[in-house]
C-alpha atoms as a PDB file:
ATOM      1  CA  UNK A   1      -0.756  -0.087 155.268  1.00  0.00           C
ATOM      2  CA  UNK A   2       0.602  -3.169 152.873  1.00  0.00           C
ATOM      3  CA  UNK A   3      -1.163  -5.953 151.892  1.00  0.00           C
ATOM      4  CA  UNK A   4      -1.002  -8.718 149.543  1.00  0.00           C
ATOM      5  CA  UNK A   5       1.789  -9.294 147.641  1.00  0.00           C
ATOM      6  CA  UNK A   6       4.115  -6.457 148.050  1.00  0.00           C
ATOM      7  CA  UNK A   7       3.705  -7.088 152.263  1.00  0.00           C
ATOM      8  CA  UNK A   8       4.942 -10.963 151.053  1.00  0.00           C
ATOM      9  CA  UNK A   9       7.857  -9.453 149.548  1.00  0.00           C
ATOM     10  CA  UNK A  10       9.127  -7.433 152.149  1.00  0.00           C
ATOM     11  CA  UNK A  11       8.735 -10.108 154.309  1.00  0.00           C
ATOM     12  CA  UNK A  12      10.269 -12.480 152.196  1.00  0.00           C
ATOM     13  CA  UNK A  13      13.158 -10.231 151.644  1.00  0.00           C
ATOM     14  CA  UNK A  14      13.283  -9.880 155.553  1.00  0.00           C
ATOM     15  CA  UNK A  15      13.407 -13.476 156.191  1.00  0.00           C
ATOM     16  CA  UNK A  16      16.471 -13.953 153.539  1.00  0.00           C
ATOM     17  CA  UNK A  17      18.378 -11.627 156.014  1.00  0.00           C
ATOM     18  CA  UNK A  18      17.074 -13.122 159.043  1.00  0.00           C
ATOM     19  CA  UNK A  19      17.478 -16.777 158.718  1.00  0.00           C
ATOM     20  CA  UNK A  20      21.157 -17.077 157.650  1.00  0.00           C
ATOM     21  CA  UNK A  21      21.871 -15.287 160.793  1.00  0.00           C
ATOM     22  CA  UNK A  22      24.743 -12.745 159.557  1.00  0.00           C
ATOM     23  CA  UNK A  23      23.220  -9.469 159.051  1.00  0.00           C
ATOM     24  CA  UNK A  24      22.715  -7.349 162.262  1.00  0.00           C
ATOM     25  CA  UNK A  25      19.830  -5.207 162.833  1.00  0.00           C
ATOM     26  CA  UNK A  26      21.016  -1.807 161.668  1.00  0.00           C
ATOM     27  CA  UNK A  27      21.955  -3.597 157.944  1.00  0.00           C
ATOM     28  CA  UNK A  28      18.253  -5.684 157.891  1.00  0.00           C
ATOM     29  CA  UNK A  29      16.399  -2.120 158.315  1.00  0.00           C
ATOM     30  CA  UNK A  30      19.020  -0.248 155.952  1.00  0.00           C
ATOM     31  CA  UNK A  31      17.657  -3.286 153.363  1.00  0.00           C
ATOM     32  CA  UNK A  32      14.297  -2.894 153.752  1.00  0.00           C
ATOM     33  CA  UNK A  33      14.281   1.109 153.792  1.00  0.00           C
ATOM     34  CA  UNK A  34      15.976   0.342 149.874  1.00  0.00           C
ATOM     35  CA  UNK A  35      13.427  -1.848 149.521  1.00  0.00           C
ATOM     36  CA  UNK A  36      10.881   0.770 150.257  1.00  0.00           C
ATOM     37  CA  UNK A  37      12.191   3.508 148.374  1.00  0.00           C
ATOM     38  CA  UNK A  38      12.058   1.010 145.122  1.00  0.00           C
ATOM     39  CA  UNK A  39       8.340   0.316 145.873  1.00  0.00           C
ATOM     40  CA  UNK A  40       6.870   3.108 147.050  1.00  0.00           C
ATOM     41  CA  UNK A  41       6.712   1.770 150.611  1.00  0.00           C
ATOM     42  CA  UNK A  42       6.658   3.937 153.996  1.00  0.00           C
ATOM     43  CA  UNK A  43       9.893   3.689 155.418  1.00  0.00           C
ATOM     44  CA  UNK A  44       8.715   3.989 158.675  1.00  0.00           C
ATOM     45  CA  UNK A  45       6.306   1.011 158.048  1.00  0.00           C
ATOM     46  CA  UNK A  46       8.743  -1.598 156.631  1.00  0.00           C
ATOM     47  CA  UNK A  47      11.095  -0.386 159.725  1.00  0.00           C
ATOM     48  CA  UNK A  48       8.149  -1.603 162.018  1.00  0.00           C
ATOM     49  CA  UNK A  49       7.909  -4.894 159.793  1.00  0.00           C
ATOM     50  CA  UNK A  50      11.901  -5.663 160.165  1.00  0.00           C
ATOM     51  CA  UNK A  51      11.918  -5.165 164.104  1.00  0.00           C
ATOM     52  CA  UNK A  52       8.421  -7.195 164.724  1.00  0.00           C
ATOM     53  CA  UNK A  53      10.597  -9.826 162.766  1.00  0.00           C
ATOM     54  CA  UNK A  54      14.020  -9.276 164.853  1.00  0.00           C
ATOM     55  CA  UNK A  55      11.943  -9.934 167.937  1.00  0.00           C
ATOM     56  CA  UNK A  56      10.179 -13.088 166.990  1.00  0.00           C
ATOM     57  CA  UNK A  57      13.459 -14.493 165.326  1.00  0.00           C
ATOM     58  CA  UNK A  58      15.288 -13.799 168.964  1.00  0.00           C
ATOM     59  CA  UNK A  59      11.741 -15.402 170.975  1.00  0.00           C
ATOM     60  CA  UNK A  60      12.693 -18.656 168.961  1.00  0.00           C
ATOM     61  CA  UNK A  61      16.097 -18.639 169.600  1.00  0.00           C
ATOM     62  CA  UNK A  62      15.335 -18.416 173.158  1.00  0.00           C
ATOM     63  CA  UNK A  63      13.986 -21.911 172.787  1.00  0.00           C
ATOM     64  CA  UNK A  64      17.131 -23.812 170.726  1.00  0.00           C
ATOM     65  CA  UNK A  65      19.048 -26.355 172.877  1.00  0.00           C
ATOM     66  CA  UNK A  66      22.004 -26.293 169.361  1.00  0.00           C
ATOM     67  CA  UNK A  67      23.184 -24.579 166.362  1.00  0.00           C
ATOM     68  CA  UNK A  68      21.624 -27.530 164.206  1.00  0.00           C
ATOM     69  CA  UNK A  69      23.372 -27.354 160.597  1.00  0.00           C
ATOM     70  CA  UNK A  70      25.235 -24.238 161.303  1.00  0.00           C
ATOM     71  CA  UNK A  71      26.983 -25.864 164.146  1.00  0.00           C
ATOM     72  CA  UNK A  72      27.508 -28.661 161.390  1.00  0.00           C
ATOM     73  CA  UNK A  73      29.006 -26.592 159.033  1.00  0.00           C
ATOM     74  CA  UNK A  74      30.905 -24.475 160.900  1.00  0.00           C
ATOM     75  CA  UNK A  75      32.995 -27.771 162.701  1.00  0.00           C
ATOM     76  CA  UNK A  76      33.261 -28.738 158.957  1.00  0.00           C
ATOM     77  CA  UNK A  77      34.860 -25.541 157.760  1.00  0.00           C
ATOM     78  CA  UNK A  78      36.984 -25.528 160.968  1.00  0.00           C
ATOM     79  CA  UNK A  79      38.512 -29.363 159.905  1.00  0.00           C
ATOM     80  CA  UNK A  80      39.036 -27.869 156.741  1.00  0.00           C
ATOM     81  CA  UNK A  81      40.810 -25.003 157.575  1.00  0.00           C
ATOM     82  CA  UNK A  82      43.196 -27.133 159.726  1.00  0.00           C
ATOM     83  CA  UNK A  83      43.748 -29.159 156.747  1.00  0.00           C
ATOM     84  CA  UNK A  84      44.696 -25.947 155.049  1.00  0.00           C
ATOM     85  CA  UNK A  85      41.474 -25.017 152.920  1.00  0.00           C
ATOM     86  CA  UNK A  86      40.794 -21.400 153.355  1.00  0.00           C
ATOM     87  CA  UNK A  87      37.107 -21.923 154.827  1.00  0.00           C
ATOM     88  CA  UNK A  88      34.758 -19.145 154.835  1.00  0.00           C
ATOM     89  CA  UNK A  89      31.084 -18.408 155.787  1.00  0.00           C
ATOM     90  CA  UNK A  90      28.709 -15.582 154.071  1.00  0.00           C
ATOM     91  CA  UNK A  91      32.165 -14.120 152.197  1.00  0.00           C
ATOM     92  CA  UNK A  92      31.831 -11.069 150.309  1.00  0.00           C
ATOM     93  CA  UNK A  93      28.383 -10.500 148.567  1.00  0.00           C
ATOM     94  CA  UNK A  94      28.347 -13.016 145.763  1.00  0.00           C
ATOM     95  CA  UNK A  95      30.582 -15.538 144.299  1.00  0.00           C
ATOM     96  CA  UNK A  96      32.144 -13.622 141.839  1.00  0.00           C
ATOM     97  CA  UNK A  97      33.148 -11.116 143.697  1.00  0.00           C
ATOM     98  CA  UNK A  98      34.294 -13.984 146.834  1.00  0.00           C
ATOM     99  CA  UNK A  99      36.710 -15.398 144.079  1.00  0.00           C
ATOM    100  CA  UNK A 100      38.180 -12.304 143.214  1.00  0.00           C
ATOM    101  CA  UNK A 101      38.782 -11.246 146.870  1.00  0.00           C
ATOM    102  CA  UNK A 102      39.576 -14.720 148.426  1.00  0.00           C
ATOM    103  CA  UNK A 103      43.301 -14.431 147.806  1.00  0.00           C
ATOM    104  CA  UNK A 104      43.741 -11.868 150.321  1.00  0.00           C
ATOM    105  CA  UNK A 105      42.371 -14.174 152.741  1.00  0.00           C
ATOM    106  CA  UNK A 106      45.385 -16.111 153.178  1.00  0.00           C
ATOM    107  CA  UNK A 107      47.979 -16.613 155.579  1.00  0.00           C
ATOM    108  CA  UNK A 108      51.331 -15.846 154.812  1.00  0.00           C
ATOM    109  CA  UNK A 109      54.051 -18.683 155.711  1.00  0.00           C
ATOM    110  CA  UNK A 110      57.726 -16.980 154.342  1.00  0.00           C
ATOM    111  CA  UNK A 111      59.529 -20.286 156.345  1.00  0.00           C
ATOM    112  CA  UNK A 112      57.778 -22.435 153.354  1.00  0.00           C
ATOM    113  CA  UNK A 113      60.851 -23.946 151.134  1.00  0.00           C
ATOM    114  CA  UNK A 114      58.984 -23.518 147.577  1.00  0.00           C
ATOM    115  CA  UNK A 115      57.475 -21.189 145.760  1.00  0.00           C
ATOM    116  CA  UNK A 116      54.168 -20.868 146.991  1.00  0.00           C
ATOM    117  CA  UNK A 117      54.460 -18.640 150.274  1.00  0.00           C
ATOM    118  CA  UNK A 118      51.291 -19.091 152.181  1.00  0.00           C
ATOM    119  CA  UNK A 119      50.035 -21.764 154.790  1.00  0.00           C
ATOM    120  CA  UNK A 120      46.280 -22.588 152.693  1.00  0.00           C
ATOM    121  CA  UNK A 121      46.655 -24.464 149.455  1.00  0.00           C
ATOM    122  CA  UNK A 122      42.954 -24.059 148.649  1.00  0.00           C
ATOM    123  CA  UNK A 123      39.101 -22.542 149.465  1.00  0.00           C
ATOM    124  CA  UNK A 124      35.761 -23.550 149.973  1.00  0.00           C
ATOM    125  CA  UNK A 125      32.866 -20.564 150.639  1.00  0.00           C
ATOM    126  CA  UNK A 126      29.563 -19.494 150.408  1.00  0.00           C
ATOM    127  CA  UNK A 127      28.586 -16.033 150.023  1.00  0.00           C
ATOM    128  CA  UNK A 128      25.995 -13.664 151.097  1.00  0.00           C
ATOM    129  CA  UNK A 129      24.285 -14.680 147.799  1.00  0.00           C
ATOM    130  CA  UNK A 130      23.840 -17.743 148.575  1.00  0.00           C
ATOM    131  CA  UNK A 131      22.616 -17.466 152.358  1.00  0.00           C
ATOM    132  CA  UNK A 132      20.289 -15.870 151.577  1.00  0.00           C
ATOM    133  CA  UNK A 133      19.097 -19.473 150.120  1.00  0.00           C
ATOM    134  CA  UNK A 134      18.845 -20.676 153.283  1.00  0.00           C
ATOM    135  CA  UNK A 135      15.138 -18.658 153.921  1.00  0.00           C
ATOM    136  CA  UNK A 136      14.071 -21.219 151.034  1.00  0.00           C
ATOM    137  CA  UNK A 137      11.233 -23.146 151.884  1.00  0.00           C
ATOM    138  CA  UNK A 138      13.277 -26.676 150.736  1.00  0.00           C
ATOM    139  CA  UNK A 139      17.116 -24.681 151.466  1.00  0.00           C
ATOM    140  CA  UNK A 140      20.042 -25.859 149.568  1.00  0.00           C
ATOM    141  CA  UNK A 141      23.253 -23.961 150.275  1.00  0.00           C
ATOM    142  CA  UNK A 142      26.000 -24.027 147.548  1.00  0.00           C
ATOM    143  CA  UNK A 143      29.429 -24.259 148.256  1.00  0.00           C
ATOM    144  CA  UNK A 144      32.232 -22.711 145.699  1.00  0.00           C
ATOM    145  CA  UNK A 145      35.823 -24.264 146.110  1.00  0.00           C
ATOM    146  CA  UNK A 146      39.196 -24.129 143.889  1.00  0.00           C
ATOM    147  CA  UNK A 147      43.002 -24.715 144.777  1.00  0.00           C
ATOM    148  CA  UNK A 148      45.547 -21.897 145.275  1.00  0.00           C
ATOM    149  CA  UNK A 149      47.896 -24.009 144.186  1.00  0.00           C
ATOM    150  CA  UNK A 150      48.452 -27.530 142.774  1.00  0.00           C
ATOM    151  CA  UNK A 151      47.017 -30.951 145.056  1.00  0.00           C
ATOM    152  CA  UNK A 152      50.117 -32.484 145.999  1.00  0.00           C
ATOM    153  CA  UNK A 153      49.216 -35.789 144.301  1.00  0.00           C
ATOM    154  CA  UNK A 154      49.512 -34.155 141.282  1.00  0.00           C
ATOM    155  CA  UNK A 155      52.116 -35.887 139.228  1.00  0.00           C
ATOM    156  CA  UNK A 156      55.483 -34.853 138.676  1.00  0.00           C
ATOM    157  CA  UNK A 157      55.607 -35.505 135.406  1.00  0.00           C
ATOM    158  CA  UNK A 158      52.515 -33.198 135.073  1.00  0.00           C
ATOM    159  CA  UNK A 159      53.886 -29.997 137.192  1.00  0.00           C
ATOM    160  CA  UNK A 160      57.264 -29.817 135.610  1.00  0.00           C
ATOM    161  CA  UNK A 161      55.227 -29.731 131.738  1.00  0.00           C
ATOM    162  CA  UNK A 162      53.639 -27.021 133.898  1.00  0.00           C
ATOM    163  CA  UNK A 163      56.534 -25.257 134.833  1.00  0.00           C
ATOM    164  CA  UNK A 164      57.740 -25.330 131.725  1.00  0.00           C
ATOM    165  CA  UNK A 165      54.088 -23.052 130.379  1.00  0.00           C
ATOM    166  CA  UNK A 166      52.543 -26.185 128.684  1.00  0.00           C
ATOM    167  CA  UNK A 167      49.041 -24.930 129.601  1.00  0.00           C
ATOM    168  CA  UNK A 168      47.286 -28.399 128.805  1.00  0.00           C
ATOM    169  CA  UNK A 169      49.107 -29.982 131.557  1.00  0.00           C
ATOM    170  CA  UNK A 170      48.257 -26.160 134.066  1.00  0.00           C
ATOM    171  CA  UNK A 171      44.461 -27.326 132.986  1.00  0.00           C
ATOM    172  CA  UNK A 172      45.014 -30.853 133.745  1.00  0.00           C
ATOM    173  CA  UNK A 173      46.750 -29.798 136.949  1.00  0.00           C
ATOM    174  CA  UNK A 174      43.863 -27.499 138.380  1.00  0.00           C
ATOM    175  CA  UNK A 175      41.082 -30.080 136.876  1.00  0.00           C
ATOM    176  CA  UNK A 176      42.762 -32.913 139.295  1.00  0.00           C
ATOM    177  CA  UNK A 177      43.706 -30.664 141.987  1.00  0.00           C
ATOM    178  CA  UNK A 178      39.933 -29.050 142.125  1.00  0.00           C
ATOM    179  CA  UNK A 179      38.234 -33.134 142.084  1.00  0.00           C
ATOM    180  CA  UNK A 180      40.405 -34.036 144.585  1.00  0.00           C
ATOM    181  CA  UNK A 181      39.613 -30.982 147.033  1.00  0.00           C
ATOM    182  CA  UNK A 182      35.633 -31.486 146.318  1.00  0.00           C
ATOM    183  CA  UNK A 183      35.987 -35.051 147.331  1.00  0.00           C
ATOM    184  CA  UNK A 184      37.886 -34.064 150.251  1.00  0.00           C
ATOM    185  CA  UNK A 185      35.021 -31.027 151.259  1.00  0.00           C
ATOM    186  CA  UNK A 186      32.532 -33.935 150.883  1.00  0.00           C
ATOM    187  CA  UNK A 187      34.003 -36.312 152.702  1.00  0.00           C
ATOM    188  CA  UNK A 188      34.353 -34.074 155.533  1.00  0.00           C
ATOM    189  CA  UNK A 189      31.217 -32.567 155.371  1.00  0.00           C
ATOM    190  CA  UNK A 190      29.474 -35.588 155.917  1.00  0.00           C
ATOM    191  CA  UNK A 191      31.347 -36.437 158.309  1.00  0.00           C
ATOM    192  CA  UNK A 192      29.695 -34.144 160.211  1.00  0.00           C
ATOM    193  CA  UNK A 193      26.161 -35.255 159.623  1.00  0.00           C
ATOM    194  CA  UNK A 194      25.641 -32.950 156.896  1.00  0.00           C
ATOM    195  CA  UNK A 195      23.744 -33.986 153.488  1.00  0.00           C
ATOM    196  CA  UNK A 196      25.527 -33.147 150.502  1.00  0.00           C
ATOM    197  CA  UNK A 197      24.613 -32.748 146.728  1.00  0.00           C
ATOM    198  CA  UNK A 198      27.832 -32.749 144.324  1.00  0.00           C
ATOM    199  CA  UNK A 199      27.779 -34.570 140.734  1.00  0.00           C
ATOM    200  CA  UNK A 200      31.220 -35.650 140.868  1.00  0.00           C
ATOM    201  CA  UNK A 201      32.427 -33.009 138.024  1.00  0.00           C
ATOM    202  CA  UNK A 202      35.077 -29.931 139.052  1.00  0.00           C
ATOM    203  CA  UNK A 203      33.279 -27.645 137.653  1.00  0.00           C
ATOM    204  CA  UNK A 204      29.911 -28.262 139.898  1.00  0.00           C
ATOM    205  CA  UNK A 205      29.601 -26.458 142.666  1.00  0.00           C
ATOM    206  CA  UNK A 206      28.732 -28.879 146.307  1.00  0.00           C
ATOM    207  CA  UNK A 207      25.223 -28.511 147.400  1.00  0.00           C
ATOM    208  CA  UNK A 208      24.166 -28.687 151.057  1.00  0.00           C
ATOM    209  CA  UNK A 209      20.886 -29.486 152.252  1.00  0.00           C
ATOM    210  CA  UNK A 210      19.939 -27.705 155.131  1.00  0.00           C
ATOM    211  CA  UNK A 211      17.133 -29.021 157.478  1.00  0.00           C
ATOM    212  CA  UNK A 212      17.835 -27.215 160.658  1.00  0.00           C
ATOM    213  CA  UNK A 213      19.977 -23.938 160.651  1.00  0.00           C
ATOM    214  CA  UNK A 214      20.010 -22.070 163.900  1.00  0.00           C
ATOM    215  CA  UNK A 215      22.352 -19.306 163.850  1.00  0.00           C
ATOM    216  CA  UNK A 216      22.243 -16.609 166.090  1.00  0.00           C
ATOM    217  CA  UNK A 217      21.871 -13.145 165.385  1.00  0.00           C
ATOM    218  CA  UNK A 218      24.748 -10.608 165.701  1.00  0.00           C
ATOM    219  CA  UNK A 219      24.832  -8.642 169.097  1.00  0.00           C
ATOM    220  CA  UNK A 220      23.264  -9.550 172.274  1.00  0.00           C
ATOM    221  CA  UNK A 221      19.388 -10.362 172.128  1.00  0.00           C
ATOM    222  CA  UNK A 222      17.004  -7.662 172.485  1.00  0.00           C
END
């Protein structure tokens, strides 16, 4: 049987697929068997651990009467999206890898009259990565964000020097376009009751603080 430290490990690991609410049963035991196989674990025992764990996570969302700062977010990302910021929850399985896939995520729009061809001008996401934050005993959940294209208050005089390859103004371009979509994710974001960390720069990512995040699990409760 575990003890000690390695048994508040696999738990710990448990919880950081539990509490963001994504990962469905079949995926939490698949983690922990990995787990088990690194640390010389029974397989059948962590199995035991992740289901004991399902079951109380489903008795206390039995007793929720909201969604608390999931709810939040997810009315957040759904303003956003209107607004045409490609908004996406628990995307791909880090940042890095979100960024290099989140172009596929668009929507095309062929009846646009320019060059750009799709209906989203920009993202915002958090990845699996960074869920996983939210079994953190003080949780803070980072948001990445950049612009497909150029924020149309962008000057001009700035886009044509773009158009025609000066890459100080394409840096200057992106640097405004990617302050002015932050401010905008903030704004809305706390609009929505939500507490939000960002140092003003472009190249920070925007912090949420999460106090209450009751997400369901997948599939029907057990």
């Amino acid at each position: 049987m575990m003890r000690g430290e390695r048994l508040t490990d696999l738990r710990q690991l448990i919880r950081s697929r539990l509490a963001p609410g994504f990962t469905d049963l079949d995926e939490v035991e698949s983690d922990a068997r990995d787990w088990a196989e690194d640390n010389g674990a029974s397989a059948d025992e962590v199995t035991a651990e992740v289901r004991r764990m399902w079951v109380a996570r489903r008795a206390d969302e039995a007793a929720w009467n909201d969604t608390g700062d999931f709810g939040r977010l997810s009315a957040a990302f759904a303003e956003l999206d209107a607004a045409g910021v490609l908004a996406r929850m628990n995307f791909a399985c880090c940042a890095r890898c979100a960024t290099a896939l989140i172009d596929a995520e668009r929507t095309p729009a062929p009846e646009r009259d320019d060059w750009y061809k799709f209906r989203e001008w920009a993202y915002v996401f958090f990845a699996e990565a960074d869920a996983g934050h939210i079994a953190d005993d003080d949780p803070v959940l980072s948001l990445s964000y950049s612009g497909f294209r150029p924020h149309e208050s962008v000057s001009e005089s700035v886009l044509d020097a773009m158009s025609d390859g000066d890459t100080d103004a394409e840096h200057l371009a992106y640097e405004q376009t990617e302050t002015m979509l932050a401010e905008q994710i903030v704004a809305v974001l706390r609009s929505h009751d939500l507490e939000v960390i960002w140092s003003g720069g472009h190249h920070d990512r925007i912090d949420v603080r999460i106090g209450a995040w009751r997400k369901p699990l997948p599939g029907a409760p057990e």
